[in-house]
Protein backbone atom coordinates (compact mmCIF):
# COMPACT_ATOMS: atom_id res chain seq x y z
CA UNK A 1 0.00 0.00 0.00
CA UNK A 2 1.61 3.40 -0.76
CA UNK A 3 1.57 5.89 1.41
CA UNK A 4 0.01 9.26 -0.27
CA UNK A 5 2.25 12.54 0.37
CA UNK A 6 -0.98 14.11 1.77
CA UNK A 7 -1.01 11.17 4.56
CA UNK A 8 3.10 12.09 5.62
CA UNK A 9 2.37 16.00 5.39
CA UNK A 10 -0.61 15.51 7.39
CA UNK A 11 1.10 13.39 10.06
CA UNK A 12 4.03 15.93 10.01
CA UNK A 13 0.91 18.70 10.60
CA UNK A 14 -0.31 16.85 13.34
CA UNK A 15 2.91 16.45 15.18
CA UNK A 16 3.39 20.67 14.32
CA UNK A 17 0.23 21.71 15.99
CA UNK A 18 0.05 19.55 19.10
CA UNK A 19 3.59 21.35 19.78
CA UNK A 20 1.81 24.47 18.98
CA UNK A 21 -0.94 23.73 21.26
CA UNK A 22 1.34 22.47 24.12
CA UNK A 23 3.92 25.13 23.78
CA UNK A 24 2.46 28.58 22.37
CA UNK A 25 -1.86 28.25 23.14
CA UNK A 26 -2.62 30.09 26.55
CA UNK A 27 -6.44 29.90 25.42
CA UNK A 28 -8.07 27.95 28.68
CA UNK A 29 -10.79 26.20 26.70
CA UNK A 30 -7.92 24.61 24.53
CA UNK A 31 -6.17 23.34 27.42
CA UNK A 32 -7.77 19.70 27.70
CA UNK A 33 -7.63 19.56 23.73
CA UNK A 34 -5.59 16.32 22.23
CA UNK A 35 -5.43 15.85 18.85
CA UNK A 36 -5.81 12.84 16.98
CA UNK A 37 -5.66 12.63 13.49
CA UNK A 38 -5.67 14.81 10.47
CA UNK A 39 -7.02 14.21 7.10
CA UNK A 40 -5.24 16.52 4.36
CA UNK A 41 -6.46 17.20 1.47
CA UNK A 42 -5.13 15.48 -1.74
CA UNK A 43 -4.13 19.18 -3.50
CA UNK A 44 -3.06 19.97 0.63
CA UNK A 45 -4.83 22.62 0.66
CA UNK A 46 -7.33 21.97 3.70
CA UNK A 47 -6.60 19.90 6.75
CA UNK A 48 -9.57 18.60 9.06
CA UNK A 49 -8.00 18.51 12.48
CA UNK A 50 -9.91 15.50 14.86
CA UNK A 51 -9.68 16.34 18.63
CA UNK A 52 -10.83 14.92 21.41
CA UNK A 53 -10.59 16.19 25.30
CA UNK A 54 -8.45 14.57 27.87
CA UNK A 55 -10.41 13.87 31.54
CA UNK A 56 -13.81 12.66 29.50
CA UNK A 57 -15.26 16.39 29.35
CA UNK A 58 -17.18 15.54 26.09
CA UNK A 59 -19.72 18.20 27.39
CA UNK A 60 -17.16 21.18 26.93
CA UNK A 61 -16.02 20.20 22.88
CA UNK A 62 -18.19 23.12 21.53
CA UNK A 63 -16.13 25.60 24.07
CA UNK A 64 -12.71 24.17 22.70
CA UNK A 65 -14.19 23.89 19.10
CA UNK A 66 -14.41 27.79 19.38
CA UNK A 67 -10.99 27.66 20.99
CA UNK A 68 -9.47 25.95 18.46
CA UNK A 69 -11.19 28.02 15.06
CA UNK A 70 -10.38 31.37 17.06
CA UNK A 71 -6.35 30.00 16.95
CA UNK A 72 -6.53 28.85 13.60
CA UNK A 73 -4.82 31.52 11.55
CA UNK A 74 -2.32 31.61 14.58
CA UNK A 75 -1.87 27.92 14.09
CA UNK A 76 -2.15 27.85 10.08
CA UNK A 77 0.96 30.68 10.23
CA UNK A 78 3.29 28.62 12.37
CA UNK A 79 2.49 25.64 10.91
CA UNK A 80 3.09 26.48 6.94
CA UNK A 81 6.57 28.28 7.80
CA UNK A 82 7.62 25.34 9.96
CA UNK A 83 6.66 22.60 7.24
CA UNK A 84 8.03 24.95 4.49
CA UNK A 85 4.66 24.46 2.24
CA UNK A 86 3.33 26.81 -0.47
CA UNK A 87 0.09 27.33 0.64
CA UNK A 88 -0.98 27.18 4.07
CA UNK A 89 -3.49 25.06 4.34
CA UNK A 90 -6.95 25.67 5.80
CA UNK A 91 -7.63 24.32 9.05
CA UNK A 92 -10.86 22.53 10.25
CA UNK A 93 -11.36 22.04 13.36
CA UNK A 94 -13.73 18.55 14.28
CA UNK A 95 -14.25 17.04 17.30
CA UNK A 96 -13.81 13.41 17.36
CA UNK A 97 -16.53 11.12 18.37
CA UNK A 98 -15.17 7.73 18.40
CA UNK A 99 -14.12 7.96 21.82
CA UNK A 100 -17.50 8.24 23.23
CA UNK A 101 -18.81 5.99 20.53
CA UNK A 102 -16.88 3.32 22.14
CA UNK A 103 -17.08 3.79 25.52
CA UNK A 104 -20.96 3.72 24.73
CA UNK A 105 -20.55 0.66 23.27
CA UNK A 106 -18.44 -0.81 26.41
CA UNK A 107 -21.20 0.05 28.25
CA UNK A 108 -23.94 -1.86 26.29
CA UNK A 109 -21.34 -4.69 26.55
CA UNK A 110 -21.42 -4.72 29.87
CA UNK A 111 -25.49 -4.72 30.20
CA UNK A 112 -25.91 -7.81 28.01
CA UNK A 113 -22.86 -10.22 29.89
CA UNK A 114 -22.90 -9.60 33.62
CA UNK A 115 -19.53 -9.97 34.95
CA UNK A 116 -18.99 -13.33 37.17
């Protein structure tokens, strides 16, 4: 299987903007924020970002969803000088359900065989 150059500049944006987050973000409502994936476009021209909070505070993703869009150009600056790309791409912010899907799931799990 080959591995597409949008899948290894994507990975490399990932890596760049958790440093970002961890290193330059004061915003408080990105605080909890871990990122985990991105999906580049094939052209790499738009990047969706997946998130999800650390501590299980699904309830607060809309607050760090704003966080996150209100850092973006901040984010998009530092990350297209520090990957050396032409364009910058656009960043898209998503919060990342399959966390919660599966701990959902765990839970029906758990309903239909009683531990012994």
């Amino acid at each position: 299987m080959e591995y597409q150059r949008s899948d290894r500049v994507g990975d490399l944006l990932l890596e760049v903007i958790s440093e970002l987050l961890r290193r330059d973000i004061r915003d408080p409502r990105v605080r909890d924020v871990a990122l985990t994936a991105v999906r580049m476009s094939k052209d790499l021209r738009h990047a969706r970002v997946f998130f999800n909070l650390l501590g299980g505070a699904a309830a607060e993703h809309d607050a760090a969803a704003v966080g996150l869009k209100s850092a973006s150009g901040f984010i998009r600056t530092k990350a297209a000088k520090q990957l050396n790309l032409r364009f910058a791409p656009e960043l898209e912010f998503t919060y990342d359900e399959s966390a919660d899907e599966a701990q959902r799931i765990d839970a029906l799990l758990k309903q239909v065989k009683p531990q012994d």
